[in-house]
Protein backbone atom coordinates (compact mmCIF):
# COMPACT_ATOMS: atom_id res chain seq x y z
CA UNK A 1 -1.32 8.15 -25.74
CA UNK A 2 1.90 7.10 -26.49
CA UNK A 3 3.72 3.59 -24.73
CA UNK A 4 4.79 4.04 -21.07
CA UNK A 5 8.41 3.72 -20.23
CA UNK A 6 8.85 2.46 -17.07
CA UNK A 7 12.38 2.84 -15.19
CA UNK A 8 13.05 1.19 -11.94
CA UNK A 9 15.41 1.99 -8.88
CA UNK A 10 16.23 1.38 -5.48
CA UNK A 11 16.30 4.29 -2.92
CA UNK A 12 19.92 5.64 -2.33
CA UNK A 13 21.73 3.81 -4.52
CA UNK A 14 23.68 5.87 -7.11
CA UNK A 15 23.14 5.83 -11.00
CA UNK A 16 24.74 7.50 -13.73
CA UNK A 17 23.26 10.52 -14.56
CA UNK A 18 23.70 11.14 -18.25
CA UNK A 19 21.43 7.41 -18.40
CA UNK A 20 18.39 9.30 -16.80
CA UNK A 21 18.74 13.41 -17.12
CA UNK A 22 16.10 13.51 -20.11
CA UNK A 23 13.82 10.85 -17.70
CA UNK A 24 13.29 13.33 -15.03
CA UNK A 25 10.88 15.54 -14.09
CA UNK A 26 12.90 18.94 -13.04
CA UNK A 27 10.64 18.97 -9.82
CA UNK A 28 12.01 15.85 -8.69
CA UNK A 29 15.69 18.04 -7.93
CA UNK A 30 13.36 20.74 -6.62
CA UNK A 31 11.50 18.70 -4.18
CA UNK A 32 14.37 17.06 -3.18
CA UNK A 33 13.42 13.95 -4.24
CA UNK A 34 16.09 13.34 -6.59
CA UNK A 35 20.01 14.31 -5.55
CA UNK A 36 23.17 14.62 -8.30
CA UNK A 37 26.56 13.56 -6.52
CA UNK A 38 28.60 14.42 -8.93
CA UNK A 39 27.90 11.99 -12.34
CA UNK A 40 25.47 10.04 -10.37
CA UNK A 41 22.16 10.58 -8.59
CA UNK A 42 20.19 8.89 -6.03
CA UNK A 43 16.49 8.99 -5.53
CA UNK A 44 15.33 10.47 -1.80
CA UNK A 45 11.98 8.50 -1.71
CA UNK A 46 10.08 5.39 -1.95
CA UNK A 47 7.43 5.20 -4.72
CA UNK A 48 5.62 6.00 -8.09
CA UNK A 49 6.15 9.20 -10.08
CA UNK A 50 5.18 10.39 -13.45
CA UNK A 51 4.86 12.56 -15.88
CA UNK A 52 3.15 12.15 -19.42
CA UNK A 53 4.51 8.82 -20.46
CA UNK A 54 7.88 8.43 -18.11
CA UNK A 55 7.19 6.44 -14.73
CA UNK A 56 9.77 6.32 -12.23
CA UNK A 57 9.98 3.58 -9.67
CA UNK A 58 11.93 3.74 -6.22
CA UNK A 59 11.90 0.59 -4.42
CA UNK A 60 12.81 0.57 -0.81
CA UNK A 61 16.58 -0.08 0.55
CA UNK A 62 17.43 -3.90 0.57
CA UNK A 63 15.22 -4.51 -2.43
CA UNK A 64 16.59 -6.88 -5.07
CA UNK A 65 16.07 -5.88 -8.88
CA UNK A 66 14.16 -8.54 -10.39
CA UNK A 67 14.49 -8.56 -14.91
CA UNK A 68 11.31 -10.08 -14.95
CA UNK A 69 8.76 -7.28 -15.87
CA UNK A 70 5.97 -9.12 -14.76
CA UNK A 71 7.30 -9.74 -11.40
CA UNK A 72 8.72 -6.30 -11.10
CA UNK A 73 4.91 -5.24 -11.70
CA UNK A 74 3.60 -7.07 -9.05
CA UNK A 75 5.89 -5.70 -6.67
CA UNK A 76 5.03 -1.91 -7.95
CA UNK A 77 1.55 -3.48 -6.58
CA UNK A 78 2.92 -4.67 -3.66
CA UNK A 79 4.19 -1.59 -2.91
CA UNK A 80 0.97 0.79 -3.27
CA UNK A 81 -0.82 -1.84 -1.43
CA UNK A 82 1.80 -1.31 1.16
CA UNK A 83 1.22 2.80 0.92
CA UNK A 84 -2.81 2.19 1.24
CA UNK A 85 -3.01 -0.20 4.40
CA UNK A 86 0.42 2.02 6.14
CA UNK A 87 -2.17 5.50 5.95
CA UNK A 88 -5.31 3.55 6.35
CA UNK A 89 -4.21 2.65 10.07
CA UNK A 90 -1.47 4.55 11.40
CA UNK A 91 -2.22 8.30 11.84
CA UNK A 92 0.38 9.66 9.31
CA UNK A 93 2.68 12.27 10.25
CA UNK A 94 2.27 15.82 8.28
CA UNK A 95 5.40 15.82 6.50
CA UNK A 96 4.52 12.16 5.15
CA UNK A 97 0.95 13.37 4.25
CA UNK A 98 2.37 15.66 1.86
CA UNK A 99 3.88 13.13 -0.14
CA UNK A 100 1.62 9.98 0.74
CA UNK A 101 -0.90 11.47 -2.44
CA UNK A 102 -1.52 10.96 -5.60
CA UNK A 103 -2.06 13.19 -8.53
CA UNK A 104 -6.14 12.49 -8.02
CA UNK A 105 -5.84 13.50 -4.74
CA UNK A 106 -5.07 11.35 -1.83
CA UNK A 107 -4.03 7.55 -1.13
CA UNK A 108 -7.59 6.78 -1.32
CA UNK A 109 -7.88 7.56 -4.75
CA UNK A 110 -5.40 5.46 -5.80
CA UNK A 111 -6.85 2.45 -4.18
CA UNK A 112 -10.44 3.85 -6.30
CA UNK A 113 -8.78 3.67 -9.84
CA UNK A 114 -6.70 0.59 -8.58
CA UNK A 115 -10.03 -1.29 -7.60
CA UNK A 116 -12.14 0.01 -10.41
CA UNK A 117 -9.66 -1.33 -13.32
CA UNK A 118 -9.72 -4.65 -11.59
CA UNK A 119 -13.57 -4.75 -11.88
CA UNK A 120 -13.29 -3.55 -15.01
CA UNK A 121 -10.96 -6.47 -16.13
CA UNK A 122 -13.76 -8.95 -14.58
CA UNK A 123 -16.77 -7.42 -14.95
CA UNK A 124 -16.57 -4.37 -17.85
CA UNK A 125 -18.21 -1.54 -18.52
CA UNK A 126 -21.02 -1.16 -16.09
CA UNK A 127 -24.49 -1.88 -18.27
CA UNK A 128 -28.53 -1.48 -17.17
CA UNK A 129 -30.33 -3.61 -18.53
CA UNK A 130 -34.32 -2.19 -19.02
CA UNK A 131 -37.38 -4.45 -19.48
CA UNK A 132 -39.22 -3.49 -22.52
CA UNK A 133 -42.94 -4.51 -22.97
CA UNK A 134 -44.67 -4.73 -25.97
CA UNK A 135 -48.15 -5.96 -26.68
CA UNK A 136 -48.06 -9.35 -28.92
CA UNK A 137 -44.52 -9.09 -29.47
CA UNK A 138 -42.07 -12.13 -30.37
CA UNK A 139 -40.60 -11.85 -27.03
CA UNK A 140 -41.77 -14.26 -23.98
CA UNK A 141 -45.35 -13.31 -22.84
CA UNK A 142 -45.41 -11.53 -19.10
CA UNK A 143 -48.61 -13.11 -17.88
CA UNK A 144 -48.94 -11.17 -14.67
CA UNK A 145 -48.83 -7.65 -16.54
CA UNK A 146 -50.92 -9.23 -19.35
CA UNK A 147 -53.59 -10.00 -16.26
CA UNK A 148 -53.06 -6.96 -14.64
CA UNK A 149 -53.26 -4.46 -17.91
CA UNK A 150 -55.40 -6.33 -20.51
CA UNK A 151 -59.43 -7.16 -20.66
CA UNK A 152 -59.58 -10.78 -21.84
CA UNK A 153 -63.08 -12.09 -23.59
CA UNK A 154 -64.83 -14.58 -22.01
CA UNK A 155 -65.30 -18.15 -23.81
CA UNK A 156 -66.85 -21.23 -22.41
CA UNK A 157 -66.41 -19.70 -18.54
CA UNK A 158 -62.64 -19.23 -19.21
CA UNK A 159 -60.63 -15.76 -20.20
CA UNK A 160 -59.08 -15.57 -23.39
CA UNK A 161 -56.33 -12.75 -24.20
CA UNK A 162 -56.45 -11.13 -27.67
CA UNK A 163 -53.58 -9.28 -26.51
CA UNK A 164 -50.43 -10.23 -25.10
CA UNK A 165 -47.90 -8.44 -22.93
CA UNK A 166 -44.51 -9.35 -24.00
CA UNK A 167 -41.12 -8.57 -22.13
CA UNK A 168 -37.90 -7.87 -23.30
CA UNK A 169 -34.25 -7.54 -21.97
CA UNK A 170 -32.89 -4.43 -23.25
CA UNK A 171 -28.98 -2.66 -22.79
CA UNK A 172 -29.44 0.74 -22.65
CA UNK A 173 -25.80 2.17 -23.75
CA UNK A 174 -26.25 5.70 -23.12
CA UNK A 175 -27.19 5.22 -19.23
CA UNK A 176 -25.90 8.05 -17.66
CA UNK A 177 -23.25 5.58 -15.44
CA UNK A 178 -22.13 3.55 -18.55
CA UNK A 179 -20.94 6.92 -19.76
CA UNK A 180 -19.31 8.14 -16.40
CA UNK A 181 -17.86 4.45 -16.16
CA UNK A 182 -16.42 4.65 -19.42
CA UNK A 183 -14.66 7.44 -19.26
CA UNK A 184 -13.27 7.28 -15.48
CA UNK A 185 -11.89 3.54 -16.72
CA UNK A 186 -10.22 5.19 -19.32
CA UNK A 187 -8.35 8.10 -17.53
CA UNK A 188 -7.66 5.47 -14.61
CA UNK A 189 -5.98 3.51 -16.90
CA UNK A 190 -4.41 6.20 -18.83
CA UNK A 191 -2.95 6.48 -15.35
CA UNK A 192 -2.17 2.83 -13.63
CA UNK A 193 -2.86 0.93 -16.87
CA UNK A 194 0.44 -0.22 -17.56
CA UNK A 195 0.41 -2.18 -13.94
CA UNK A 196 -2.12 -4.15 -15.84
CA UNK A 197 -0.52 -4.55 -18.71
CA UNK A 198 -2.36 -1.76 -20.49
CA UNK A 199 0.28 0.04 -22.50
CA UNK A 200 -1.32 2.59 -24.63
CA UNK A 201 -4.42 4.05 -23.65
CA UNK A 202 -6.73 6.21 -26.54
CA UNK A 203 -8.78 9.03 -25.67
CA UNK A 204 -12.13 7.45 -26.89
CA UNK A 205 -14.46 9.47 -24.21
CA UNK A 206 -14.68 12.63 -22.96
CA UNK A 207 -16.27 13.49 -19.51
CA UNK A 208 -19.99 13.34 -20.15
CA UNK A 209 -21.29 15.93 -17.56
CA UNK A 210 -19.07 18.04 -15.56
CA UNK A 211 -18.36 17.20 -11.62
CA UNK A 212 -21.40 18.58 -10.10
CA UNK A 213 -23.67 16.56 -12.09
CA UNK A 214 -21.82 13.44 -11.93
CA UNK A 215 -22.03 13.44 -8.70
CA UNK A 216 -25.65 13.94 -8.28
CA UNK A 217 -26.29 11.63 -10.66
CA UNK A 218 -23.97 8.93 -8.48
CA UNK A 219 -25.67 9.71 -5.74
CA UNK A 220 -29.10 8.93 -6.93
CA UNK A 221 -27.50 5.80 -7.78
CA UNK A 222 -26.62 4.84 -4.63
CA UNK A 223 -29.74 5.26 -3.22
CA UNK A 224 -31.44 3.25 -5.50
CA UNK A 225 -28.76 0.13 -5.72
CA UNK A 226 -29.52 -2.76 -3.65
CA UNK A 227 -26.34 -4.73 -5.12
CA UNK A 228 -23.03 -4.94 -3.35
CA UNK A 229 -20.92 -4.59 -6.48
CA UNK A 230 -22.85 -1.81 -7.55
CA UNK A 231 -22.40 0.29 -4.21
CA UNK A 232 -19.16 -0.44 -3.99
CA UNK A 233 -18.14 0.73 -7.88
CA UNK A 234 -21.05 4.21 -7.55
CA UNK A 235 -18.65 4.72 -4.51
CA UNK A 236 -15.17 4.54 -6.13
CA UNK A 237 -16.73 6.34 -9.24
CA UNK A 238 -17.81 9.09 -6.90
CA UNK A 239 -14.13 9.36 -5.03
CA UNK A 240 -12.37 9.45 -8.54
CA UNK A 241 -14.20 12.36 -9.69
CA UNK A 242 -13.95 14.40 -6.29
CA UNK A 243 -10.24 14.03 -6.75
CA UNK A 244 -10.26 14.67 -10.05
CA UNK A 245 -9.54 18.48 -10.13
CA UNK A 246 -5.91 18.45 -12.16
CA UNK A 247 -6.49 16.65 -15.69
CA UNK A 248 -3.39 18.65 -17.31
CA UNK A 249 -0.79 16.12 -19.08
CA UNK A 250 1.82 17.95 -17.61
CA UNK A 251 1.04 17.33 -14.43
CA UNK A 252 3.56 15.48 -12.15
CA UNK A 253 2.00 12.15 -10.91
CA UNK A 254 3.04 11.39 -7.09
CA UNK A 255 2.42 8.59 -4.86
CA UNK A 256 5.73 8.46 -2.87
CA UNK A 257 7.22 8.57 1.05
CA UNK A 258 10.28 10.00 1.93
CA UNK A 259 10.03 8.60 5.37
CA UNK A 260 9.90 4.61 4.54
CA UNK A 261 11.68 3.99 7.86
CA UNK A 262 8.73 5.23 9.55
CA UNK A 263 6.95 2.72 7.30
CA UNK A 264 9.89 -0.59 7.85
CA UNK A 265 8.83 0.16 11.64
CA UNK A 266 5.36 -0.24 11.77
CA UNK A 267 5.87 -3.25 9.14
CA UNK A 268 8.62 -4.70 12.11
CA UNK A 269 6.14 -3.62 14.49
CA UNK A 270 2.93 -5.94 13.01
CA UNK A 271 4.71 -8.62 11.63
CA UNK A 272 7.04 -9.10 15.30
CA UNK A 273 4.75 -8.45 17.74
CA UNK A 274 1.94 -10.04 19.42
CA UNK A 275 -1.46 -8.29 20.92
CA UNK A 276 -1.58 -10.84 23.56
CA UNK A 277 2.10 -10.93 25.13
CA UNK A 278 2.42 -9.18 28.52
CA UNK A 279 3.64 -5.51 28.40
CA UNK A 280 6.73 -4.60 29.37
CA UNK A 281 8.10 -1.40 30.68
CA UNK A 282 11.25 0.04 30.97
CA UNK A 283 12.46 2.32 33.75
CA UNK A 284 12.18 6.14 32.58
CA UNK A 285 14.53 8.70 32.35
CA UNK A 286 13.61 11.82 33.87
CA UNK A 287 14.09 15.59 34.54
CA UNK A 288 13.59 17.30 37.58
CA UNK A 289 13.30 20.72 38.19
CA UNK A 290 12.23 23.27 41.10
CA UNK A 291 10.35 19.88 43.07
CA UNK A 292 8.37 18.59 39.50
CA UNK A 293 9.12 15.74 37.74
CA UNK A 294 8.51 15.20 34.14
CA UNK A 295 9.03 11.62 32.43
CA UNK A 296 10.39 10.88 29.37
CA UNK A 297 9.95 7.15 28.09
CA UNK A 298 12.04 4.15 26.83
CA UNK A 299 9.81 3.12 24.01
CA UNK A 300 12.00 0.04 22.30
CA UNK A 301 9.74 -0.78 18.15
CA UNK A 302 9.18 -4.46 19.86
CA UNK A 303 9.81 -5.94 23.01
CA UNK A 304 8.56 -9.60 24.47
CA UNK A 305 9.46 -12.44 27.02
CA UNK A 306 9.76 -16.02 26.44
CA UNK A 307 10.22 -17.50 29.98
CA UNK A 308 13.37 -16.05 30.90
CA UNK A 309 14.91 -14.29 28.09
CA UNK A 310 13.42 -10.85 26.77
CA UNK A 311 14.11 -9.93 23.43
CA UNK A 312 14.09 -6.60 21.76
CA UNK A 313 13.72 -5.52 18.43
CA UNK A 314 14.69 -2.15 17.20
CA UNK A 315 13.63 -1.67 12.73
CA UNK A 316 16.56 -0.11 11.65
CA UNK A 317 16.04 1.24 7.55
CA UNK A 318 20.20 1.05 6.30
CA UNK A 319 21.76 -0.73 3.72
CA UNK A 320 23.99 -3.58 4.43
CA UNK A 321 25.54 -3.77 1.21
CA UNK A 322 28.67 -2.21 2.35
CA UNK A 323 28.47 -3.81 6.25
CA UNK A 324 30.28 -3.07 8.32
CA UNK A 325 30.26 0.62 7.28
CA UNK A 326 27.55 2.77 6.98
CA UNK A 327 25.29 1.08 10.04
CA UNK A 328 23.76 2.42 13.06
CA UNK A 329 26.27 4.14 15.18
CA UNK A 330 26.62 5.41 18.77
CA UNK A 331 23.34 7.35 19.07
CA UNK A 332 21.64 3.71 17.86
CA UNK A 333 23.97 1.64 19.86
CA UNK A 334 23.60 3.67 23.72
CA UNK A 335 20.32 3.76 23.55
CA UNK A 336 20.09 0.00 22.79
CA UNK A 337 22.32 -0.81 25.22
CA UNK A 338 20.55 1.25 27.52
CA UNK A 339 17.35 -0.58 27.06
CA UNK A 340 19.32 -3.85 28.70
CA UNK A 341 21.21 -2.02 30.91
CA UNK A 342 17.85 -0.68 32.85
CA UNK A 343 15.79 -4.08 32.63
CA UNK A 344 18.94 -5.80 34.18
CA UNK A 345 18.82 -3.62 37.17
CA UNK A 346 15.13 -3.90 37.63
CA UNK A 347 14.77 -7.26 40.48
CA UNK A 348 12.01 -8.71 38.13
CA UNK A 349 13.87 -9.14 35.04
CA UNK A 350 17.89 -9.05 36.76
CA UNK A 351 18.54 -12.95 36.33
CA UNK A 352 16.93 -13.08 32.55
CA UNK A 353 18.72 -12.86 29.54
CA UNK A 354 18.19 -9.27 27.39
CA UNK A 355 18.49 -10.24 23.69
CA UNK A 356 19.16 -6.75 21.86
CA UNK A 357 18.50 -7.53 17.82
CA UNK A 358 18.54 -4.61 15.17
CA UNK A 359 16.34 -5.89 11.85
CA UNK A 360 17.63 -4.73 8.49
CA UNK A 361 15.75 -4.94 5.36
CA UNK A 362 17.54 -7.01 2.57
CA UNK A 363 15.82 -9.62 -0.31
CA UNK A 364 17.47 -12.89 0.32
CA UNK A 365 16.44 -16.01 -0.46
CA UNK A 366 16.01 -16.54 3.26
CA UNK A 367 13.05 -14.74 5.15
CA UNK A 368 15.35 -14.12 8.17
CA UNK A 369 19.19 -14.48 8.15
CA UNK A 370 22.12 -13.63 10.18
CA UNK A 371 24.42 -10.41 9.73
CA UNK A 372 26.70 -10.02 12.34
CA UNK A 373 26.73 -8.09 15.71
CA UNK A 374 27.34 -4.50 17.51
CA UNK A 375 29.69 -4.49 21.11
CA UNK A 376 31.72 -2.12 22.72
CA UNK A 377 35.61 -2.92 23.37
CA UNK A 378 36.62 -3.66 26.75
CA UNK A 379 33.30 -3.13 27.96
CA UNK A 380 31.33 -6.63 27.30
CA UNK A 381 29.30 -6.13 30.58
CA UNK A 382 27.10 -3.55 28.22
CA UNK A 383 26.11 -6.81 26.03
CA UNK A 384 25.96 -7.55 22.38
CA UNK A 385 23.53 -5.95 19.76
CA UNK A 386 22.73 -8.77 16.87
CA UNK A 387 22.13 -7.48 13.92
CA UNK A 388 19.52 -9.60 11.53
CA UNK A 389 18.47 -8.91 7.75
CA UNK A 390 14.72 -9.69 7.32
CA UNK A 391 13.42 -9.94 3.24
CA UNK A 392 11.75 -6.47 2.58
CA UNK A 393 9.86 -8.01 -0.17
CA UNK A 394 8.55 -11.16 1.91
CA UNK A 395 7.55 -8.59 5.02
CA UNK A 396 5.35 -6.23 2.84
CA UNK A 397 3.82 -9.54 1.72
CA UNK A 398 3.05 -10.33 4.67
CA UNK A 399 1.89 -6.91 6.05
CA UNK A 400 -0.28 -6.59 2.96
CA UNK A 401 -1.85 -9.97 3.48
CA UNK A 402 -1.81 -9.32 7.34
CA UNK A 403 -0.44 -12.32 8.51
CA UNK A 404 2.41 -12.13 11.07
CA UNK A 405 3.35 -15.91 10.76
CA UNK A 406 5.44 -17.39 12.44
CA UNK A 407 8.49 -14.42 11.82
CA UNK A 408 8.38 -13.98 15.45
CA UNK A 409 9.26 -17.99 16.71
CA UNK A 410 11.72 -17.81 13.23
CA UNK A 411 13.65 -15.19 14.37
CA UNK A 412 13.73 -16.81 18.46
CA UNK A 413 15.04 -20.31 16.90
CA UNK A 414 17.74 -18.81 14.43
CA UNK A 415 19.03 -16.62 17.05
CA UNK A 416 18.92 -19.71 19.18
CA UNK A 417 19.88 -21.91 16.44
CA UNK A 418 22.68 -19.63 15.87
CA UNK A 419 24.31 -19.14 19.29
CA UNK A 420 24.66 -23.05 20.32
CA UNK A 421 26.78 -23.65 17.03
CA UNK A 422 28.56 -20.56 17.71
CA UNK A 423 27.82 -18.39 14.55
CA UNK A 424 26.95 -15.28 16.68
């Protein structure tokens, strides 16, 4: 197999086309996943794709380049890891399904090969050992099966053994899951090899027994196992080869989302929120028609009170390269606006301060940091939206590692912070 090249990107930023035109896949343009604007093109998704030796990397908005491969490689990580825990608990919506899978079949298979090379790198190739006996061999004598299987003579009132039972530790290399093992290592990391630093993969093995069997013979396995390690790698084996039903080298290699805001949400969501703060509900809008009344709710990504101010947090997935163009505009705005404007008017809530704050995702060296803030002219009774940039790269992090922190004090003091020195 030859060496992987590996090119890197950030979603809907432009590059020059002539760089990467012999790089692409043609169904990139024809999934929409990959736009030309003239001599440029941008890339429509978030994620890994490949085909034979050419992987393509899309990073989310806000994320910073780094020229340290190694780093950069840890991120592509970071990333999947991000992918695997997003569709492990948030029911995924059908458009995202469609491109939240891998070439081996789903998100869960990716997490299979992802796990197994990492036991791999630890452990190896999985091995039985067999216990061998032999009868007066050089090995260490097994007195119990000596007991048990031999007829001693009798001298002086005590048994004496002409034969011995021996034992021996044997590796038997043609087990039927050494050879499964092998060769699912080596298409995984024909596969996600080079995130491991595994650039050129032979084809040393070819698959031993075709799916059925393997299966059945995996499943025996995990019957039998009482180990942890064991169970767990049968298992993984097992996924790998129900997914594997497209082996071609042709084959476009896809574990992507086009819908990453969906995903900066949910991050917002976990890492902002807190299970045990009181609930808070907006008045709803309404239709009514002929006498019946249907409701239609103000659902706001986070909202909380501290004493007597109420904050809300709305993810919003832009660039902020170019602020103050090309960020949220009147749709955005109104219905932030309107989120105050109701509270306010509610007796329980109408002498607190509503804090409206908009969190974009940009790498910078700090986790949370100030942008600047949305109003309407001549119309200041409608409030103030604040606009904050939150590190994209630190919030997977943390989502991965599920640990809110502290994000959700941070962001209270620096908009605090903030507004008695007057930067806001």
């Amino acid at each position: 197999m030859s060496k992987i090249n590996i090119h890197y990107f950030v979603e809907f930023e432009e590059y020059p086309f002539l760089n990467l035109k012999f790089s692409l896949d043609e169904s990139l343009f024809q999934k929409g996943l990959c736009v030309r604007n003239k001599d440029n093109l941008l890339f429509k998704f978030v994620g890994i794709t490949f085909t034979k030796n050419i992987v393509i990397v899309v990073f989310p908005k806000g994320y910073e380049l780094s020229s340290n491969q190694f780093i950069l490689r840890q991120h592509i990580r970071l990333l999947i890891d991000v992918f695997l825990r997003y569709e492990a608990e948030k029911k995924v919506h059908e458009e995202e399904s469609k491109l939240l899978t891998g070439r081996y079949g789903s998100a869960k298979n990716i997490q299979s090969m992802i796990w197994m090379i990492e036991d791999y790198i630890e452990n190896g190739i999985f091995i039985q050992r067999e216990n061998l006996y032999n009868i007066n061999g050089s090995q260490r004598i097994n007195w119990s099966k000596t007991i048990k299987t031999q007829n001693p003579i009798i001298i002086n009132n005590s048994p004496f053994y002409l034969d011995l039972v021996t034992k021996k530790n044997s590796i038997n290399l043609q087990n039927s899951i050494t050879l499964i093992h092998q060769y699912v290592i080596q298409e995984s990391l024909k596969q996600l090899g080079w995130l491991f630093e595994y650039e050129e993969v032979e084809d040393m093995y070819e698959a031993p027994f075709d799916n059925e069997q393997s299966i059945y013979i995996l499943d025996l396995a995990i019957q039998q196992t009482f180990s942890d390690r064991e169970m767990l790698l049968f298992n993984y084996l097992k996924s790998f080869i129900l997914g594997s039903n497209d082996n071609s080298e042709n084959s476009m290699y896809l574990f992507a989302t086009q819908y990453f805001h969906w995903i900066w949400e949910h991050i917002c969501l976990s890492l902002f929120s807190n299970n045990e703060e009181e609930v808070l509900s907006p008045p709803n809008p309404y239709w009514m028609v002929k006498g019946k009344k249907s409701l239609t709710s103000q659902i706001p990504d986070v909202m909380f009170r501290k004493e007597k101010t109420i904050y809300i947090l709305d993810a919003k997935y832009y660039q902020v390269d170019n602020a103050p163009q090309k960020l949220p505009g009147w749709k955005d705005l109104v219905k932030q606006m309107f989120y105050r404007h109701t509270l306010l008017q509610q007796k329980e809530y109408s002498d607190h301060e509503i804090v409206n704050i908009f969190l974009f995702p940009k790498d910078h060296e700090n986790m949370i940091s100030y942008l600047g803030y949305a109003g309407v002219e001549e119309q200041t009774d409608l409030g103030e939206i604040k606009g904050y940039i939150v590190s994209v790269t630190k919030t997977m992090e943390l989502y991965v590692w599920k640990r809110n922190g502290s994000l959700q004090r941070d962001l209270m003091r620096k908009y605090q912070r903030d507004e008695q020195v007057g930067d806001i």
